[in-house]
C-alpha atoms as a PDB file:
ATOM      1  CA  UNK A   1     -26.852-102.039 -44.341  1.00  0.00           C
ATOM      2  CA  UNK A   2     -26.349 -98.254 -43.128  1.00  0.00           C
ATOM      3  CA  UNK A   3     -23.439 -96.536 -43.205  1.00  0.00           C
ATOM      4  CA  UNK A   4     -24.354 -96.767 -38.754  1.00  0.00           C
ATOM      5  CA  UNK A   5     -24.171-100.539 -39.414  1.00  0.00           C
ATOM      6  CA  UNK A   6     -21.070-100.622 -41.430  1.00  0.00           C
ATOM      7  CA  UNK A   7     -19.218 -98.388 -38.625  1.00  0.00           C
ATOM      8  CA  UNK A   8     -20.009-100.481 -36.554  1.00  0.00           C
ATOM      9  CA  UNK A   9     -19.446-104.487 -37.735  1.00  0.00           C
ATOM     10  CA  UNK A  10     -15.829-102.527 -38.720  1.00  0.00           C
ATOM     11  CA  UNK A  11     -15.014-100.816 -34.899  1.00  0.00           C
ATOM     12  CA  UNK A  12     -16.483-103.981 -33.360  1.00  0.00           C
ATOM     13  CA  UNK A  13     -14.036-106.055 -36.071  1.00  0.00           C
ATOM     14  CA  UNK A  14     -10.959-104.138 -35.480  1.00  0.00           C
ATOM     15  CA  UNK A  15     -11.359-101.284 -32.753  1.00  0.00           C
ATOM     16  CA  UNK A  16      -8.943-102.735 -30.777  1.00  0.00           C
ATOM     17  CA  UNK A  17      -6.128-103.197 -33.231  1.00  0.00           C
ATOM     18  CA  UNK A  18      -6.421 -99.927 -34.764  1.00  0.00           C
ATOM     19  CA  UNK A  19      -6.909 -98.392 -30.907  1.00  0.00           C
ATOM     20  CA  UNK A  20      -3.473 -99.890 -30.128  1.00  0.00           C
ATOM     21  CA  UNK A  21      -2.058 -98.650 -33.326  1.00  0.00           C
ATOM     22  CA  UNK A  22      -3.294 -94.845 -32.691  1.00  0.00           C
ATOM     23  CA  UNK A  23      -5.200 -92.411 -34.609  1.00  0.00           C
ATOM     24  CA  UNK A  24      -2.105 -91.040 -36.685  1.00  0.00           C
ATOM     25  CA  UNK A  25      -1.365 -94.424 -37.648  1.00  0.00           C
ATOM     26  CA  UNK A  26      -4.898 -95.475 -38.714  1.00  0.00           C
ATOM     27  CA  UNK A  27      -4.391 -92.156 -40.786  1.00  0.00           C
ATOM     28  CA  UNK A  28      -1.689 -92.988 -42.071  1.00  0.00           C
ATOM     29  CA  UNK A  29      -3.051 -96.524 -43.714  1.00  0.00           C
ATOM     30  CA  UNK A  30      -6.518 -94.395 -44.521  1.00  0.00           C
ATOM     31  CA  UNK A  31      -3.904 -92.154 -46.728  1.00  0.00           C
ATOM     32  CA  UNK A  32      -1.935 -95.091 -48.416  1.00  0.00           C
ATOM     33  CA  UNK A  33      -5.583 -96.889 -49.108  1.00  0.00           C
ATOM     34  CA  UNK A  34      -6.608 -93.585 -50.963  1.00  0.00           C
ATOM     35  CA  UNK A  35      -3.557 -93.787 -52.981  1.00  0.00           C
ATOM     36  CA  UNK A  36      -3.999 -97.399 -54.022  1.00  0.00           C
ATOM     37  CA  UNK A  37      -8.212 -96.424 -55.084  1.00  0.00           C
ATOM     38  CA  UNK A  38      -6.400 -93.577 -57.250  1.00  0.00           C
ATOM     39  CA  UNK A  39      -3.845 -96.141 -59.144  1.00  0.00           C
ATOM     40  CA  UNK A  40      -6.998 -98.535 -59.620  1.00  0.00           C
ATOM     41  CA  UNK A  41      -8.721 -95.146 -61.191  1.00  0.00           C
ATOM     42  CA  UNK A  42      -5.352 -94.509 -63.569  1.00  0.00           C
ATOM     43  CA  UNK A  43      -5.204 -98.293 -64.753  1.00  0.00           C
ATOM     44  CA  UNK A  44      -9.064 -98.344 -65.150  1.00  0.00           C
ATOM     45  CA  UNK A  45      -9.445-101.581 -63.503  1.00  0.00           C
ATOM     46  CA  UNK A  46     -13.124-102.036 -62.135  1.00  0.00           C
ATOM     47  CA  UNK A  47     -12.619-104.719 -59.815  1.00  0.00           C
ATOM     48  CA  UNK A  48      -9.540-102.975 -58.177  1.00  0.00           C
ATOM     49  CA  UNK A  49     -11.428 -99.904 -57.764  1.00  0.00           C
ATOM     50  CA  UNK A  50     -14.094-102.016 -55.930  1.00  0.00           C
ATOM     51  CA  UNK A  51     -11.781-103.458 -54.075  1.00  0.00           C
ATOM     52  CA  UNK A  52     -10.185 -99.898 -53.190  1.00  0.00           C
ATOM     53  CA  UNK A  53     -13.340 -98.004 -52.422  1.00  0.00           C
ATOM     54  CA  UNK A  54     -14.458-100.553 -50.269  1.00  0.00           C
ATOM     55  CA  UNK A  55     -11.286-100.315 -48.777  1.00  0.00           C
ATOM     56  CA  UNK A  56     -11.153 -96.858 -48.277  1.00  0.00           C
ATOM     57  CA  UNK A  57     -14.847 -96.719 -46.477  1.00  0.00           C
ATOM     58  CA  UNK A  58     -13.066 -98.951 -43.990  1.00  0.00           C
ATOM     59  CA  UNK A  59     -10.713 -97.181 -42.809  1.00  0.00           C
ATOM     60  CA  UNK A  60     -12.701 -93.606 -43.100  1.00  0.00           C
ATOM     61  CA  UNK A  61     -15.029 -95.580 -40.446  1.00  0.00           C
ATOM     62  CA  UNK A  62     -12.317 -96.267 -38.719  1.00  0.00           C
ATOM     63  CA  UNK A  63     -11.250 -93.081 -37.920  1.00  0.00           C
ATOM     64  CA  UNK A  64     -14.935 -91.618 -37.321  1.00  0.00           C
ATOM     65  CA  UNK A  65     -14.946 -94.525 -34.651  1.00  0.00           C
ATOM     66  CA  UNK A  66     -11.867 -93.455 -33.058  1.00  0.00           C
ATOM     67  CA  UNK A  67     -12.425 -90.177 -32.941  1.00  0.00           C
ATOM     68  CA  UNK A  68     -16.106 -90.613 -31.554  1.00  0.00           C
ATOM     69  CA  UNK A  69     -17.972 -89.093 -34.833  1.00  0.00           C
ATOM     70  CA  UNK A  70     -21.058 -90.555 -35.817  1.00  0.00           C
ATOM     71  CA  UNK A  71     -19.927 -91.100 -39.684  1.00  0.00           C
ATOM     72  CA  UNK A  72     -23.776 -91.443 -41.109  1.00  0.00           C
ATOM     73  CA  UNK A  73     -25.114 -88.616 -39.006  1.00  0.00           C
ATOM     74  CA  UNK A  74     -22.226 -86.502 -40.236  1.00  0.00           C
ATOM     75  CA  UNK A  75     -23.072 -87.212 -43.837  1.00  0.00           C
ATOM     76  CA  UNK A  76     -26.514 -86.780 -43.265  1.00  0.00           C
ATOM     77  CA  UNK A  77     -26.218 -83.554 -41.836  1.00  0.00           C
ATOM     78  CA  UNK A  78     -23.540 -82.307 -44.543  1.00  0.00           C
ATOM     79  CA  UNK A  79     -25.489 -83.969 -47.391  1.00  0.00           C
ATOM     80  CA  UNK A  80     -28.817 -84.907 -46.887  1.00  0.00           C
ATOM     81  CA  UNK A  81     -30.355 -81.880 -48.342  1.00  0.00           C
ATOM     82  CA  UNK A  82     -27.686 -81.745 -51.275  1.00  0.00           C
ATOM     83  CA  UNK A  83     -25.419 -79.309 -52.199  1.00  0.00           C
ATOM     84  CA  UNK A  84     -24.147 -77.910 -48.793  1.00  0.00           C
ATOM     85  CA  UNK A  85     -23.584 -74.793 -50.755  1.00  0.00           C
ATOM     86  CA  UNK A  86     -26.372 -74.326 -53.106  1.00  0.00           C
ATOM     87  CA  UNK A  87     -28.414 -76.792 -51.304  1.00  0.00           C
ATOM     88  CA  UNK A  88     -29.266 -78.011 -54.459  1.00  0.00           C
ATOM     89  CA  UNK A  89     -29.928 -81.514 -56.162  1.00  0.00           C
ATOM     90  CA  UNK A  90     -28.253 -81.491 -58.570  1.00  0.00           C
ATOM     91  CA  UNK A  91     -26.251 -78.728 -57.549  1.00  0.00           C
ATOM     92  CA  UNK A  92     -26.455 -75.423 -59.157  1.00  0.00           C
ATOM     93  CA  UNK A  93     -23.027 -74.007 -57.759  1.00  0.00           C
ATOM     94  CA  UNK A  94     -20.951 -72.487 -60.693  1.00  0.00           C
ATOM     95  CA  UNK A  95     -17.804 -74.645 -62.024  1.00  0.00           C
ATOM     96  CA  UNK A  96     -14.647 -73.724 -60.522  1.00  0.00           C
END
């Protein structure tokens, strides 16, 4: 499935709920999902972090849906080519 294809089986599960909740809301949950893939990280549970991550794409496509953004073409654009500073793969930016 592409990242297209997952934005959309999730808008055309729960666009209307998360429509009727509004956009700061939806952000709101997006934020809190985040948080819970970040304890799964600190207790080093694989499953959870599944879980979370899967979680967290969600609601990330979510948002892109609301706010009319084509998530994969985004990503693409960003990313396809690598680095989007070096636009390098692997990238050859210096460590911070």
């Amino acid at each position: 499935m592409k990242i297209s294809e997952f934005q959309d089986v999730i808008r055309r599960t729960y666009h209307e709920r998360d429509r009727a909740r509004g956009f700061e809301k939806d952000a709101l949950w997006f934020v809190e999902e985040v948080g819970e893939l970040a304890e799964a990280i600190r207790k080093g549970d694989r499953r959870e972090m599944e879980l979370e991550m899967a979680d967290v794409l969600a609601w990330l496509s979510t948002l892109a849906s609301l706010a009319d953004i084509d998530l994969e073409r985004v990503a693409v654009d960003r990313y396809g080519s690598g680095c989007p500073r070096c636009h390098s793969i692997p990238c050859r930016c210096p460590h911070a």
